[in-house]
C-alpha atoms as a PDB file:
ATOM      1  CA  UNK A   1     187.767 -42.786  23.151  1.00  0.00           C
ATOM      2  CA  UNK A   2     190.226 -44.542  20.862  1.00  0.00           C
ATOM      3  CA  UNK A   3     192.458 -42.695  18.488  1.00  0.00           C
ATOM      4  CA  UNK A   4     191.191 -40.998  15.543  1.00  0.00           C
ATOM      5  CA  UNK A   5     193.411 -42.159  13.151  1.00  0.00           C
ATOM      6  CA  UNK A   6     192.609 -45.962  14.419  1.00  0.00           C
ATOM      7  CA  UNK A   7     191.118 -47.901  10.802  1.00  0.00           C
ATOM      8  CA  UNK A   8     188.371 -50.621  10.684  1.00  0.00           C
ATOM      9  CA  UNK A   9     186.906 -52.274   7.990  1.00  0.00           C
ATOM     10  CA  UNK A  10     183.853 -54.213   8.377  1.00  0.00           C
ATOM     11  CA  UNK A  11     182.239 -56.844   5.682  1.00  0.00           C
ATOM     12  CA  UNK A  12     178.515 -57.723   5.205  1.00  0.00           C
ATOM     13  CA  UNK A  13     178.473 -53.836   6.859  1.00  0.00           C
ATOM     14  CA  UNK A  14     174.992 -53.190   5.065  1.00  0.00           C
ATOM     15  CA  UNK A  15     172.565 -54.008   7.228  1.00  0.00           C
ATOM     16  CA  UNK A  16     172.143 -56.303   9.913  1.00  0.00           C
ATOM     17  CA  UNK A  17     174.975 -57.073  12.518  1.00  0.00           C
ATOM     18  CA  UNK A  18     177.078 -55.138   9.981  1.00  0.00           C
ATOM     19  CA  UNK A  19     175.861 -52.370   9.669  1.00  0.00           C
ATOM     20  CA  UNK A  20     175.566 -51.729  13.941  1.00  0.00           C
ATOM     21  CA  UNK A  21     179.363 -53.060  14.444  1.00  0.00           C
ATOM     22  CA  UNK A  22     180.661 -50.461  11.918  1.00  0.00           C
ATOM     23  CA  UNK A  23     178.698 -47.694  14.024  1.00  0.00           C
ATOM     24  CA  UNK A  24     180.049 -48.794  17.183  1.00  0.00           C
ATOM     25  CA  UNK A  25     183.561 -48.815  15.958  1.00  0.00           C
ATOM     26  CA  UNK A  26     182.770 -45.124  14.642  1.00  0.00           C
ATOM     27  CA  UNK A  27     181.387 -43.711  17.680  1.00  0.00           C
ATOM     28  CA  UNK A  28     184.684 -45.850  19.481  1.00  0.00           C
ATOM     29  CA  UNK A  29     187.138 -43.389  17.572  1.00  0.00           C
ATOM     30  CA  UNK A  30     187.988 -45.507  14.701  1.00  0.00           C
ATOM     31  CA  UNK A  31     187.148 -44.173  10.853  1.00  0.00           C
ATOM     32  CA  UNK A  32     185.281 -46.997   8.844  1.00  0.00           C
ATOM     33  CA  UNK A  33     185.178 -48.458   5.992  1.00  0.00           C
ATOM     34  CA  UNK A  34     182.354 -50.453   4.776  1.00  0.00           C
ATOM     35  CA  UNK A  35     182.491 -53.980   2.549  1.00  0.00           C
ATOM     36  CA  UNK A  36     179.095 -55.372   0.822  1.00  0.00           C
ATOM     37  CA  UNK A  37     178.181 -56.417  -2.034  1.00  0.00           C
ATOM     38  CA  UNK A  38     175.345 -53.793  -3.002  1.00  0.00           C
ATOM     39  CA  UNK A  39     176.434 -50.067  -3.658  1.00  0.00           C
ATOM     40  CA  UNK A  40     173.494 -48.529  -3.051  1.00  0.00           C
ATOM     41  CA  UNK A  41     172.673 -50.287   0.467  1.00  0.00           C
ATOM     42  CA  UNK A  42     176.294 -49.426   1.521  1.00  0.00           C
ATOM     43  CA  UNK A  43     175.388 -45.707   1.061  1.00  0.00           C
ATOM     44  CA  UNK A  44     172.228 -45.664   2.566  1.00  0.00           C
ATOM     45  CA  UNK A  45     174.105 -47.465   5.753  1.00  0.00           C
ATOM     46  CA  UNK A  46     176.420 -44.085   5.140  1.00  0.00           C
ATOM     47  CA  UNK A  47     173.395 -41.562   4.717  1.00  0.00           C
ATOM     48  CA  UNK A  48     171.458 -43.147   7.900  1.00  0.00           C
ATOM     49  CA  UNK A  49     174.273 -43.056  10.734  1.00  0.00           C
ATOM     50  CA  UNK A  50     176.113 -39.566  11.349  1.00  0.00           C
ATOM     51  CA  UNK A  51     178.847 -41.440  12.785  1.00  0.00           C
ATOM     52  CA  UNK A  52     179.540 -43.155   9.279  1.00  0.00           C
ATOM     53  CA  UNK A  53     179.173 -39.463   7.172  1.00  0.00           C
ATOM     54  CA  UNK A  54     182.488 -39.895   6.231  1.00  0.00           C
ATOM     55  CA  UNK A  55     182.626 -44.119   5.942  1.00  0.00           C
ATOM     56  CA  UNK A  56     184.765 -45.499   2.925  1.00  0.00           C
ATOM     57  CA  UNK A  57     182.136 -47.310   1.065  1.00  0.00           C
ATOM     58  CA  UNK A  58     183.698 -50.550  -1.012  1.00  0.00           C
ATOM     59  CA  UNK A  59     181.174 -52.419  -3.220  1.00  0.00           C
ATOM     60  CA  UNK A  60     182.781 -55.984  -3.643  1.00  0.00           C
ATOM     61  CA  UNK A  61     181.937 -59.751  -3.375  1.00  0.00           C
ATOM     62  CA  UNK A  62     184.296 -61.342  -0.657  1.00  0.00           C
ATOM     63  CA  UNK A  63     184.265 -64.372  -2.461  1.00  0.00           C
ATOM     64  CA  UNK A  64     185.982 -62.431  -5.445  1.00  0.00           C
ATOM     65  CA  UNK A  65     190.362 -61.934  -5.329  1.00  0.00           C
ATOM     66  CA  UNK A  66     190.156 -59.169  -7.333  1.00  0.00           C
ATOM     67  CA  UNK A  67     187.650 -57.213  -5.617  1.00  0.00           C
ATOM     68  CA  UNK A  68     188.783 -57.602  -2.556  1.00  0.00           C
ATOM     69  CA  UNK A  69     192.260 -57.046  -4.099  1.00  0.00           C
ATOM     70  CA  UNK A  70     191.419 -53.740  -5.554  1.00  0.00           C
ATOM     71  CA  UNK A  71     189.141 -52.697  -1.874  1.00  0.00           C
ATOM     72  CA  UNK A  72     192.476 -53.053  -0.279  1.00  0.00           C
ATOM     73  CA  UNK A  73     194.429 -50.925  -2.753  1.00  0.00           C
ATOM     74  CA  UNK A  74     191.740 -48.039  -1.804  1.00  0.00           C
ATOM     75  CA  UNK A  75     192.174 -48.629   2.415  1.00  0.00           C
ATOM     76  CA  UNK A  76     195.921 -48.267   1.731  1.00  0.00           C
ATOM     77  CA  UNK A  77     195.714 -44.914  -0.140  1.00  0.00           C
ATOM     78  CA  UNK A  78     192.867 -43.788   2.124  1.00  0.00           C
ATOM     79  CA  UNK A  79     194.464 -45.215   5.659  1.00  0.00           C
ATOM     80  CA  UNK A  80     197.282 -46.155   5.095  1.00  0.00           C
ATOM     81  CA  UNK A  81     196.579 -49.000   7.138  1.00  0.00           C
ATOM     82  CA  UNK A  82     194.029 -51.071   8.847  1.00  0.00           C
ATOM     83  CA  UNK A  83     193.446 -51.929  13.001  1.00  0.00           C
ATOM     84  CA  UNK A  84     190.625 -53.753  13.037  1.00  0.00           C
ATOM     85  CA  UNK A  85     188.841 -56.066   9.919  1.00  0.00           C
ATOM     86  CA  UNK A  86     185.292 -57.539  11.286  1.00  0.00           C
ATOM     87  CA  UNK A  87     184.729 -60.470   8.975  1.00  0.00           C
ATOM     88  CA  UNK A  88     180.800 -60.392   9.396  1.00  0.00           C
ATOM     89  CA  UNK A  89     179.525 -61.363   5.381  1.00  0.00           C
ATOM     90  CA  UNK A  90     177.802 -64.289   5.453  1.00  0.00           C
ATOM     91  CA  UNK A  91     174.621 -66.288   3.958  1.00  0.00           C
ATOM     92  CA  UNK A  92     172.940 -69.527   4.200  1.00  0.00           C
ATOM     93  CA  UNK A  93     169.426 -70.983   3.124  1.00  0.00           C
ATOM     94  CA  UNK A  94     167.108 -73.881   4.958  1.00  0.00           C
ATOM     95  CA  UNK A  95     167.334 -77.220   3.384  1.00  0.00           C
ATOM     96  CA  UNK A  96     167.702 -80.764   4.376  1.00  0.00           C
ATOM     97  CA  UNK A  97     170.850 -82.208   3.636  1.00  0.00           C
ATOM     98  CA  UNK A  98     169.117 -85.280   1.195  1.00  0.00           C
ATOM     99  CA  UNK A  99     167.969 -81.920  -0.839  1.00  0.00           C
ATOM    100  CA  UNK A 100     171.012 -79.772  -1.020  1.00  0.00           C
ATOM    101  CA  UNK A 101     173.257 -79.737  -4.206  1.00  0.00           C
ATOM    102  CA  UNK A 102     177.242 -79.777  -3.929  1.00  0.00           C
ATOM    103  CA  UNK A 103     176.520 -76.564  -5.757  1.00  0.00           C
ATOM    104  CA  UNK A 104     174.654 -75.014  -2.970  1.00  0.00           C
ATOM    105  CA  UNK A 105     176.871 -76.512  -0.169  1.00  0.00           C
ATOM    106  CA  UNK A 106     179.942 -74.515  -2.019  1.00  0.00           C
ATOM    107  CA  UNK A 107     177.866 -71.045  -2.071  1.00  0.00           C
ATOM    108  CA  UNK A 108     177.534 -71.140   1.278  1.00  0.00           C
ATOM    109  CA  UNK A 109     181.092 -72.334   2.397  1.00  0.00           C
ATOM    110  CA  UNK A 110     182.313 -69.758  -0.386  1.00  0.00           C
ATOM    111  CA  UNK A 111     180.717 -67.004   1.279  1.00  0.00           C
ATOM    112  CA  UNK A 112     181.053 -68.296   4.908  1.00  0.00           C
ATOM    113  CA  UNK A 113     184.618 -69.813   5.111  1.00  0.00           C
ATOM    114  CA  UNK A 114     186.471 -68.758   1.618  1.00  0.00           C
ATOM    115  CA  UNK A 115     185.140 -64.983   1.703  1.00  0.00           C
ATOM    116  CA  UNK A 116     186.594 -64.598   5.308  1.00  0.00           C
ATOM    117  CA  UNK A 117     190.049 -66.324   4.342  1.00  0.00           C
ATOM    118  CA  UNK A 118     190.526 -64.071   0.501  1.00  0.00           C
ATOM    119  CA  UNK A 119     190.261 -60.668   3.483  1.00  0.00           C
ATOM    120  CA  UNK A 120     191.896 -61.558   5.564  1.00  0.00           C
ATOM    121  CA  UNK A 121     194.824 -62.805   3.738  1.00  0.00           C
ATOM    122  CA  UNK A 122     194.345 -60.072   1.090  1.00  0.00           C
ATOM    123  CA  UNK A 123     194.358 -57.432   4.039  1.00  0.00           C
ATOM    124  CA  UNK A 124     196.975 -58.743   6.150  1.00  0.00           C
ATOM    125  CA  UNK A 125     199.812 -56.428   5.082  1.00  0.00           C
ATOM    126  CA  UNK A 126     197.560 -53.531   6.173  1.00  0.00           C
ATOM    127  CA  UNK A 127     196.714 -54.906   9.462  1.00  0.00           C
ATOM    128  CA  UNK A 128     200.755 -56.155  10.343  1.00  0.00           C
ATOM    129  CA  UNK A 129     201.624 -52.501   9.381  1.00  0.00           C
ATOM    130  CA  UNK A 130     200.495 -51.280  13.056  1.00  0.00           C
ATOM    131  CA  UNK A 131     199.715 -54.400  14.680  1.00  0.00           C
ATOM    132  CA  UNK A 132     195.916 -55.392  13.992  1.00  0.00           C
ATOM    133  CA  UNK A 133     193.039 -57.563  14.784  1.00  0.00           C
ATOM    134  CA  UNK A 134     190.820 -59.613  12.937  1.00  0.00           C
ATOM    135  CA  UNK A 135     187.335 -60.340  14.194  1.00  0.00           C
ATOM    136  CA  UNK A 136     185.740 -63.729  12.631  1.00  0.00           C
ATOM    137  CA  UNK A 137     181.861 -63.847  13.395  1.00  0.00           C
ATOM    138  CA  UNK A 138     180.798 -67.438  13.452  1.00  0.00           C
ATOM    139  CA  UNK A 139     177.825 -69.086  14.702  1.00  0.00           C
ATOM    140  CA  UNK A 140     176.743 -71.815  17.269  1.00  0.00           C
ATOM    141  CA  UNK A 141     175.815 -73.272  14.313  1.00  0.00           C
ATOM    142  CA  UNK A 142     179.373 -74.271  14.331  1.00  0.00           C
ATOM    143  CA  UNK A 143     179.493 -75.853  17.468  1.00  0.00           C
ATOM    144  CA  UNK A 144     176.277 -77.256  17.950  1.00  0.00           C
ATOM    145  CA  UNK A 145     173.995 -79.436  15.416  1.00  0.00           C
ATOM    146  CA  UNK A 146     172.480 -77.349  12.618  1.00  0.00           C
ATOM    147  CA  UNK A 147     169.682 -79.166  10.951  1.00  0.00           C
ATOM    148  CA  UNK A 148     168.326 -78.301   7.666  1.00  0.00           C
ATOM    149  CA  UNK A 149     171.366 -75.725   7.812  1.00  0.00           C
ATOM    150  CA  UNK A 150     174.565 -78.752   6.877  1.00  0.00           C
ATOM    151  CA  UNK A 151     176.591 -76.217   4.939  1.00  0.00           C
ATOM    152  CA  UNK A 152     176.005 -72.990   7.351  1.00  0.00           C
ATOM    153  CA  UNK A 153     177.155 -75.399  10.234  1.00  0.00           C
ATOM    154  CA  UNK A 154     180.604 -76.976   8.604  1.00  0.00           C
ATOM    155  CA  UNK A 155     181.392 -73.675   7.422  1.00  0.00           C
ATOM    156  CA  UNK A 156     180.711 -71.927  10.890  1.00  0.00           C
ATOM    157  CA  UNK A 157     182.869 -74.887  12.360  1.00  0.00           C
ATOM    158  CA  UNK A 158     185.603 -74.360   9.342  1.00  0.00           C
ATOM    159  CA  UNK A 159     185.842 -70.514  10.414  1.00  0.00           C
ATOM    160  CA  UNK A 160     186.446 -71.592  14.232  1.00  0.00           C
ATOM    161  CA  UNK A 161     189.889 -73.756  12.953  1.00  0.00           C
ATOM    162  CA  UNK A 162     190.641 -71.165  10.629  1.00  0.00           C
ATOM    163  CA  UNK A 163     190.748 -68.821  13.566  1.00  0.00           C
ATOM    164  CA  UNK A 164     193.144 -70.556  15.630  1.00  0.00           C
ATOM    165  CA  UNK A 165     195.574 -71.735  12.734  1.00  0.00           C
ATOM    166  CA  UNK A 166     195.515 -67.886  11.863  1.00  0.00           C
ATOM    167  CA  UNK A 167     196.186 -66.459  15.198  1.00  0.00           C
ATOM    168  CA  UNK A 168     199.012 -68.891  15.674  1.00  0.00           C
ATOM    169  CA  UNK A 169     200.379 -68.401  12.206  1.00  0.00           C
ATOM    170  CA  UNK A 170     199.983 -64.817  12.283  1.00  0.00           C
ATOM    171  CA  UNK A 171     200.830 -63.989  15.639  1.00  0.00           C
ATOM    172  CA  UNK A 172     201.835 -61.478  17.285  1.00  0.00           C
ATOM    173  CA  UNK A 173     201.733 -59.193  15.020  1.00  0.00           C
ATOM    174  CA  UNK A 174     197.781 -59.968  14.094  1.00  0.00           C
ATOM    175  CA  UNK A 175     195.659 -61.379  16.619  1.00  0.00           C
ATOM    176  CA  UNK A 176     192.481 -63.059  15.190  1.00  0.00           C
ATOM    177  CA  UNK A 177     190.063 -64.241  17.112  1.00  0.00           C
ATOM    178  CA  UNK A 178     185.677 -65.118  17.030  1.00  0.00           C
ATOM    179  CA  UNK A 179     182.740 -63.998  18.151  1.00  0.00           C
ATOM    180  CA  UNK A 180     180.124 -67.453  17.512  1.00  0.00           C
ATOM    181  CA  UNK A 181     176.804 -65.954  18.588  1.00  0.00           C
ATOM    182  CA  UNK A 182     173.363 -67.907  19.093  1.00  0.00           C
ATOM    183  CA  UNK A 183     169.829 -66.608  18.043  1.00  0.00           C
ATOM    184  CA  UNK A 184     170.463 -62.696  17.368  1.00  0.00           C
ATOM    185  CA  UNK A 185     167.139 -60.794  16.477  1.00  0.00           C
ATOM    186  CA  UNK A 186     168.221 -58.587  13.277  1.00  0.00           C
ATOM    187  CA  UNK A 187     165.756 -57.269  10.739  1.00  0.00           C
ATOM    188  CA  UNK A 188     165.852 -60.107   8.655  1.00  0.00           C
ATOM    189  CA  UNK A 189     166.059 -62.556  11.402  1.00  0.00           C
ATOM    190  CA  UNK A 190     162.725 -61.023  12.381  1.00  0.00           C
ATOM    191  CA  UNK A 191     161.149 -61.283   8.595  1.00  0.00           C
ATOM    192  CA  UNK A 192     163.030 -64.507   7.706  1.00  0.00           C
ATOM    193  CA  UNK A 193     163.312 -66.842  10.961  1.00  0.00           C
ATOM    194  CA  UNK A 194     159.864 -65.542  12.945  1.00  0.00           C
ATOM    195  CA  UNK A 195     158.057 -64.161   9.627  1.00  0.00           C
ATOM    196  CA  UNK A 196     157.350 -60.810  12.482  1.00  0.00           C
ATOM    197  CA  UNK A 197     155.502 -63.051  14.625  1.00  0.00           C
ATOM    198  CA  UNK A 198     155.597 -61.543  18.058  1.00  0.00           C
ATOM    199  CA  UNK A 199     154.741 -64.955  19.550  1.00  0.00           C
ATOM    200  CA  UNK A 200     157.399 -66.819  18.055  1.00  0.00           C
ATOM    201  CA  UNK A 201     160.142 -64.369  18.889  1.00  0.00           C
ATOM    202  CA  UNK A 202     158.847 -64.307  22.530  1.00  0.00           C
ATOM    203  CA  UNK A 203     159.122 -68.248  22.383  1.00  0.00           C
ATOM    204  CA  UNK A 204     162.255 -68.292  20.840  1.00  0.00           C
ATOM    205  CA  UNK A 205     164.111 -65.808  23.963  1.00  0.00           C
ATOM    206  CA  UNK A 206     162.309 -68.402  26.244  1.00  0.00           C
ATOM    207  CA  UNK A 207     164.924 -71.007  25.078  1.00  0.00           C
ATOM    208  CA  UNK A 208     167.867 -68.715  26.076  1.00  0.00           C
ATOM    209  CA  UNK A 209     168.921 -68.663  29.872  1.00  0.00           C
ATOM    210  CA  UNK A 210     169.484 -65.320  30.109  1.00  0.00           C
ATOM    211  CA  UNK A 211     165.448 -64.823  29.150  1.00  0.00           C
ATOM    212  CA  UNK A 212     166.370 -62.584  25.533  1.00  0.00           C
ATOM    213  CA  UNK A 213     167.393 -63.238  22.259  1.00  0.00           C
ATOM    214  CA  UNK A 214     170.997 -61.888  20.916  1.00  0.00           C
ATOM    215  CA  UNK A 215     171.226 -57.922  19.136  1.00  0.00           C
ATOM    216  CA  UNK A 216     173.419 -56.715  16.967  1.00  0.00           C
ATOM    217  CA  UNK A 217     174.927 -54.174  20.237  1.00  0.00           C
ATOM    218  CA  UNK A 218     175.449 -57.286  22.064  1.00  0.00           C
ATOM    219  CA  UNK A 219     178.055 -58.102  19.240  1.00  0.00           C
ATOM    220  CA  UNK A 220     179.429 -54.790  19.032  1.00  0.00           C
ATOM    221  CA  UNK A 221     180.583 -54.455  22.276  1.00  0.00           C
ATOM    222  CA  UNK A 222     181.819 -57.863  22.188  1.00  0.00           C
ATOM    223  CA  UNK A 223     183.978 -56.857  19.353  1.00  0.00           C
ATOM    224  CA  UNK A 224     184.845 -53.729  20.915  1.00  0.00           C
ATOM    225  CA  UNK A 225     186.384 -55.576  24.039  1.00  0.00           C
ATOM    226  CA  UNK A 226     188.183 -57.994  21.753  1.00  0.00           C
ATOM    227  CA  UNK A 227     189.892 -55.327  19.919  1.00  0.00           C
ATOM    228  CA  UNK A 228     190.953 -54.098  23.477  1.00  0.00           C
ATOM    229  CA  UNK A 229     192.085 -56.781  24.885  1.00  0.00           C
ATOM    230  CA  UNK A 230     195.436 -57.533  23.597  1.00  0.00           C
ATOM    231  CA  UNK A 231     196.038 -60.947  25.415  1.00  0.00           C
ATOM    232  CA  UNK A 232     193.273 -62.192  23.544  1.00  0.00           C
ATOM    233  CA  UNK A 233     194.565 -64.775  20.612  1.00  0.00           C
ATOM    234  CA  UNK A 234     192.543 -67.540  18.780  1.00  0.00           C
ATOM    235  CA  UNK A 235     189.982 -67.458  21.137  1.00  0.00           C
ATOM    236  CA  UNK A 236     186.422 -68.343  20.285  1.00  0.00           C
ATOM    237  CA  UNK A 237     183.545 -66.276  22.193  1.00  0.00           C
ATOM    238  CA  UNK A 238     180.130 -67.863  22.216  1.00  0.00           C
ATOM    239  CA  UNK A 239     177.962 -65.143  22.530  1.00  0.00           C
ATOM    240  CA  UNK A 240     174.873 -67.357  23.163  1.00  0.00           C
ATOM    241  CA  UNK A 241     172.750 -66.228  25.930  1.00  0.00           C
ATOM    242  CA  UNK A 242     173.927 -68.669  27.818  1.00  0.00           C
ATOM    243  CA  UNK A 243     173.019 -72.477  27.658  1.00  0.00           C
ATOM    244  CA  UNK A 244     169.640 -73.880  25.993  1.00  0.00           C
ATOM    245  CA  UNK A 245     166.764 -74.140  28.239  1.00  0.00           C
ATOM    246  CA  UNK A 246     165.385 -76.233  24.960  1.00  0.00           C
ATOM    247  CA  UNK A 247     167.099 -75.800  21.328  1.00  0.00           C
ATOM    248  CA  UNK A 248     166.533 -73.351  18.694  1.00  0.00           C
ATOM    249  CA  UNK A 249     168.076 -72.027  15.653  1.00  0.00           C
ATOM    250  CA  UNK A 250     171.379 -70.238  15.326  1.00  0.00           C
ATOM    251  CA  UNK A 251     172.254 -66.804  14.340  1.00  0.00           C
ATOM    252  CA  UNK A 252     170.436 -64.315  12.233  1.00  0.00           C
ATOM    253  CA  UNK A 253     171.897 -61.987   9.998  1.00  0.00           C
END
């Protein structure tokens, strides 16, 4: 068991891989606080874990300075200072590349690869204060071809350099490193990707070696050994299952 007065905030924490980091960092010692967009999901996260009764919920749009700004300003008076930041917010949408607007293709790098840079960098005092990790969650989207999915790739692939140039840059006082899992089956990877087809998500863990798809705890406890392992810098994990017995999508969050 960790310290009690260990700090971690975690973005995108309302639902999804979000929402089961943020209760494995709880029931790991550290007091939480909670980034998303919508209020009211942030507080049933809050209301549906024990471990997160006393979570500091922060309603804000990681693509948005002054949000984040101002969800900073309430960690400081809260904690004083942060340990751990999980950038997990993220969003994408299926279309071919011929189809997509430059508008779209910002959205997603805006949410994917700005939104992770405005925390961190907007956080960073708080996390130098005691020494800190950052956590970027990235995709094998990143690595690997993503068709019908151009802007969720590059900006999975941005977040990977952005790692490295951080941890060197911001080193040693802040390690930052990434987690770049494959297929994980969340909620809305079940609705969205498989539309709750028990078939297709059997199919889909037949194209992973290890015979599974990804969950949300196998991320956690990734996370939870990064933030332990101190000699750990700029390193990219891919959390994948291991390697394609044929190819299937990436992530799901």
């Amino acid at each position: 068991m960790l310290p009690t007065q260990k700090t971690a905030l975690v973005t995108g924490a309302s639902q999804g891989i979000g929402e089961i980091v943020a209760v494995h960092l709880a029931r790991a010692g550290y007091r939480l606080a909670l980034l998303a967009r919508n209020r009211e999901k942030l507080a049933q996260v809050r209301d549906r874990w024990p471990e997160l009764a006393e979570a500091l919920v922060l309603p804000a749009d990681v693509r948005r300075a002054d949000q984040i700004e101002h969800a900073a300003a309430l960690v400081e008076e809260h904690f004083d200072h942060l340990d751990v930041l999980v950038n997990n917010a993220g969003g994408s949408f299926a279309a071919p590349a011929r189809r997509l607007s430059p508008n779209g293709f910002s959205q997603v790098v805006a949410i994917n690869l700005v939104g992770p840079f405005v925390v961190s960098r907007t956080f960073l005092p708080l996390l130098e204060k005691k020494g800190g990790s950052i956590i970027n969650i990235g995709s094998t989207a990143g690595r690997d071809m993503a068709p019908n999915m151009v802007a969720y790739g590059a900006s999975k692939a941005g977040l990977v350099n952005m790692t490295r140039t951080l941890a060197a840059e911001w080193g040693p006082a802040v390690r930052v490193n990434c987690i770049a899992p494959g297929p994980v089956l969340t909620e809305a990877a079940r609705q969205v990707l498989y539309q709750n087809d028990g078939a297709r998500i059997a199919e889909a863990a037949r194209t992973r070696s290890v015979g599974r798809l990804g969950t949300p705890e196998d991320v956690a406890e990734a996370i939870l050994w990064i933030v332990r392992a101190g000699y750990v810098n700029g390193t990219v994990i891919y959390l994948d299952g291991g390697p394609d017995v044929h190819p299937a999508g990436g992530s799901g969050r």
